[in-house]
C-alpha atoms as a PDB file:
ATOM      1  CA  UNK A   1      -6.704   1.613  20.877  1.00  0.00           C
ATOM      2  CA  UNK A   2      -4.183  -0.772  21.756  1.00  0.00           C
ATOM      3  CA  UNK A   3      -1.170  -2.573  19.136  1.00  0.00           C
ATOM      4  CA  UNK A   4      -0.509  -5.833  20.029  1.00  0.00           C
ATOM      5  CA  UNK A   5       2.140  -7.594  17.687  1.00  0.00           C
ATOM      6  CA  UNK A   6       3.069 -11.533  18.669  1.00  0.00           C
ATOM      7  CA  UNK A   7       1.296 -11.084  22.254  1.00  0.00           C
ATOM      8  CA  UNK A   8       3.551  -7.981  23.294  1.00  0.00           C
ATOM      9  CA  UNK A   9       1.977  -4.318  23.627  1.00  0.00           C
ATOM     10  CA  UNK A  10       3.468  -2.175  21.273  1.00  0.00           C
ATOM     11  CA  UNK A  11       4.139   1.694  22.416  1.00  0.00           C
ATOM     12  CA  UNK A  12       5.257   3.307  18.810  1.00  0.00           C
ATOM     13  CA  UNK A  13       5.156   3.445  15.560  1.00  0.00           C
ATOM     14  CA  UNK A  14       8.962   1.819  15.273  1.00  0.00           C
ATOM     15  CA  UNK A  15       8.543  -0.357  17.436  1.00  0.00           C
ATOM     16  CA  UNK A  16       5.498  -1.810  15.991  1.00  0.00           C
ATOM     17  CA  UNK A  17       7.714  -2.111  12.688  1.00  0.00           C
ATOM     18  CA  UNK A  18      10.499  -4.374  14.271  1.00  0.00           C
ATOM     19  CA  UNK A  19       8.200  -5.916  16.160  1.00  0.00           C
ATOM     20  CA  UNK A  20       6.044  -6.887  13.011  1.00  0.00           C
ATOM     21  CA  UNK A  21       9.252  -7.308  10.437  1.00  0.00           C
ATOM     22  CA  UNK A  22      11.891  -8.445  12.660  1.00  0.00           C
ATOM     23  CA  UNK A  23      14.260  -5.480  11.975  1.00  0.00           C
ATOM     24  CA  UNK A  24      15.446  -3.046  13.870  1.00  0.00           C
ATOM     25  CA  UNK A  25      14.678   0.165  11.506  1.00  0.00           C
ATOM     26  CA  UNK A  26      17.304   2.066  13.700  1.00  0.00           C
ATOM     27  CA  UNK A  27      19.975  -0.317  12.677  1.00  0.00           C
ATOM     28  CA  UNK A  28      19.288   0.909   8.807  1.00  0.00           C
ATOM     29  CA  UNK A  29      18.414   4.408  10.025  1.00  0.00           C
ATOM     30  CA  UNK A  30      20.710   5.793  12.345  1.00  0.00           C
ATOM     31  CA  UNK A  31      20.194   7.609  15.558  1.00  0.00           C
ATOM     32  CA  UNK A  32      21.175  10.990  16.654  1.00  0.00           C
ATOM     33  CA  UNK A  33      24.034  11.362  17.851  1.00  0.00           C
ATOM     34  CA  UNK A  34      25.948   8.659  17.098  1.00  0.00           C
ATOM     35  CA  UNK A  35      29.468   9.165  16.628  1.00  0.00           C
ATOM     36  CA  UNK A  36      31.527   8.098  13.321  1.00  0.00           C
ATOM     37  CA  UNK A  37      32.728   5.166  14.972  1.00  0.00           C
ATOM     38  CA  UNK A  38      29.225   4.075  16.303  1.00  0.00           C
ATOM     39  CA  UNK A  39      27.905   5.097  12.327  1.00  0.00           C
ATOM     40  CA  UNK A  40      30.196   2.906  10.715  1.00  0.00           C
ATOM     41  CA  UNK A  41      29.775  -0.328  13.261  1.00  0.00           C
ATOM     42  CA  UNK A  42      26.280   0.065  12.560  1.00  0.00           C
ATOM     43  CA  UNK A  43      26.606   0.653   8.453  1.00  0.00           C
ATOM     44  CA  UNK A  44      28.708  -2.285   8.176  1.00  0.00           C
ATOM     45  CA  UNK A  45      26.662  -4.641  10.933  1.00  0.00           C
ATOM     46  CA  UNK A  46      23.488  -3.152   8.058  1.00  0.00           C
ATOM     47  CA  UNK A  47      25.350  -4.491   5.557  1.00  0.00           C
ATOM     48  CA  UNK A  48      25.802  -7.783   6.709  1.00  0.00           C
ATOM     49  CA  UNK A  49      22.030  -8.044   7.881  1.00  0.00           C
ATOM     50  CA  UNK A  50      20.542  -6.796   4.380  1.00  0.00           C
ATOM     51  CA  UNK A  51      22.455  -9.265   2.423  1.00  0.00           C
ATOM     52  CA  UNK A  52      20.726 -12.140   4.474  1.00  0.00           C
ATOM     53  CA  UNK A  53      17.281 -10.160   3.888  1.00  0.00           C
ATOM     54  CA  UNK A  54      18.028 -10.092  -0.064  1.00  0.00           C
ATOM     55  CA  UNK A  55      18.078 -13.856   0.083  1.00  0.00           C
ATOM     56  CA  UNK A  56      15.271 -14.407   2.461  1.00  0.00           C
ATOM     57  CA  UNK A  57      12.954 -11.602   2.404  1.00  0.00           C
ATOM     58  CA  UNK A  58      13.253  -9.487  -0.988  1.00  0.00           C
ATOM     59  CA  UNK A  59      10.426  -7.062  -0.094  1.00  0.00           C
ATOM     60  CA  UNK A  60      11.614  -6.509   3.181  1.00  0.00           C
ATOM     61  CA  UNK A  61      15.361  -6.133   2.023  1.00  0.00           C
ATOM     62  CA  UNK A  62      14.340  -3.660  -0.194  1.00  0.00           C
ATOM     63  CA  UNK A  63      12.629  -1.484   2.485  1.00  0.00           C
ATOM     64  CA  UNK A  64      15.595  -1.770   4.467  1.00  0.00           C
ATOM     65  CA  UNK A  65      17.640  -0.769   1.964  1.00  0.00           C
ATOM     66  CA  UNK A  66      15.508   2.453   1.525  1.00  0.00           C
ATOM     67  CA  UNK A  67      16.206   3.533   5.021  1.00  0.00           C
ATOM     68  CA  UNK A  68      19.389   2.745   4.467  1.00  0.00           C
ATOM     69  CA  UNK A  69      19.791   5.119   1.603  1.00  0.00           C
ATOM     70  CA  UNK A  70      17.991   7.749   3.666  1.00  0.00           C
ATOM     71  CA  UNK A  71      20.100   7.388   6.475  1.00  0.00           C
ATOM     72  CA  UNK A  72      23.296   8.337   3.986  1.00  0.00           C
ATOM     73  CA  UNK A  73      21.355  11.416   3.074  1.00  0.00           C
ATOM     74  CA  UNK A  74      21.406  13.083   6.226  1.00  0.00           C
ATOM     75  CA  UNK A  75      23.321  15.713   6.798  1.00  0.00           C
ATOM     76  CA  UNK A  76      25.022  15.988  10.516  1.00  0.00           C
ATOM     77  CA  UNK A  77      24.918  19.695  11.593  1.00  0.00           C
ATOM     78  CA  UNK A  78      27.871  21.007  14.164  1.00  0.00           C
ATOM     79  CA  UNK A  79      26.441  21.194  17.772  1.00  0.00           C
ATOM     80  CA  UNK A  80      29.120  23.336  19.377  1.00  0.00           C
ATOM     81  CA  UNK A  81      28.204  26.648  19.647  1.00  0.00           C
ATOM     82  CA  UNK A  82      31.277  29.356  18.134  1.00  0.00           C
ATOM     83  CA  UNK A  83      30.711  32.677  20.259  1.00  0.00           C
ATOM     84  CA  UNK A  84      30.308  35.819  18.236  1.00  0.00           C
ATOM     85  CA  UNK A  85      33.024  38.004  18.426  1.00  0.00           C
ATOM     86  CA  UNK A  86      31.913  41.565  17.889  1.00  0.00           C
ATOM     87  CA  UNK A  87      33.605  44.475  16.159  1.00  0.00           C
ATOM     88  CA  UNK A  88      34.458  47.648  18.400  1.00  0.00           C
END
């Protein structure tokens, strides 16, 4: 079965979103492995784009805002490996 949203061909789940609500659910969400710097360019460009929503789009703001919240939940897990030092 094919997803077509505004004459394009839609491959995923997310991208059927942005294409049908005109956000970019990463933007709220996150991605992994982003770096603080990246995280907080993104937070505070999220910020900026969810207080247009709240005057345009109420519903949609408010399911932005939820993925916003969810993205502040996560917790970011070291990826560097310690080696084990073992006792003789």
């Amino acid at each position: 079965m094919r997803n077509i949203v505004g004459g394009r061909l839609v491959f995923s789940g997310s991208e059927f979103a942005e294409l049908a609500m005109g956000i970019d659910p990463e933007l709220f969400a996150g991605t992994a492995g982003e770096t603080a710097m990246e995280r907080a360019a993104r937070l505070d460009a999220a910020r900026d784009v969810l207080a247009d929503l709240w005057r345009e789009d109420p519903e949609l703001a408010a399911y932005a805002a939820s993925l916003l919240a969810e993205s502040a939940r996560v917790i970011e897990l070291p990826t560097r490996r310690t080696a084990r030092r073992w006792a003789a």
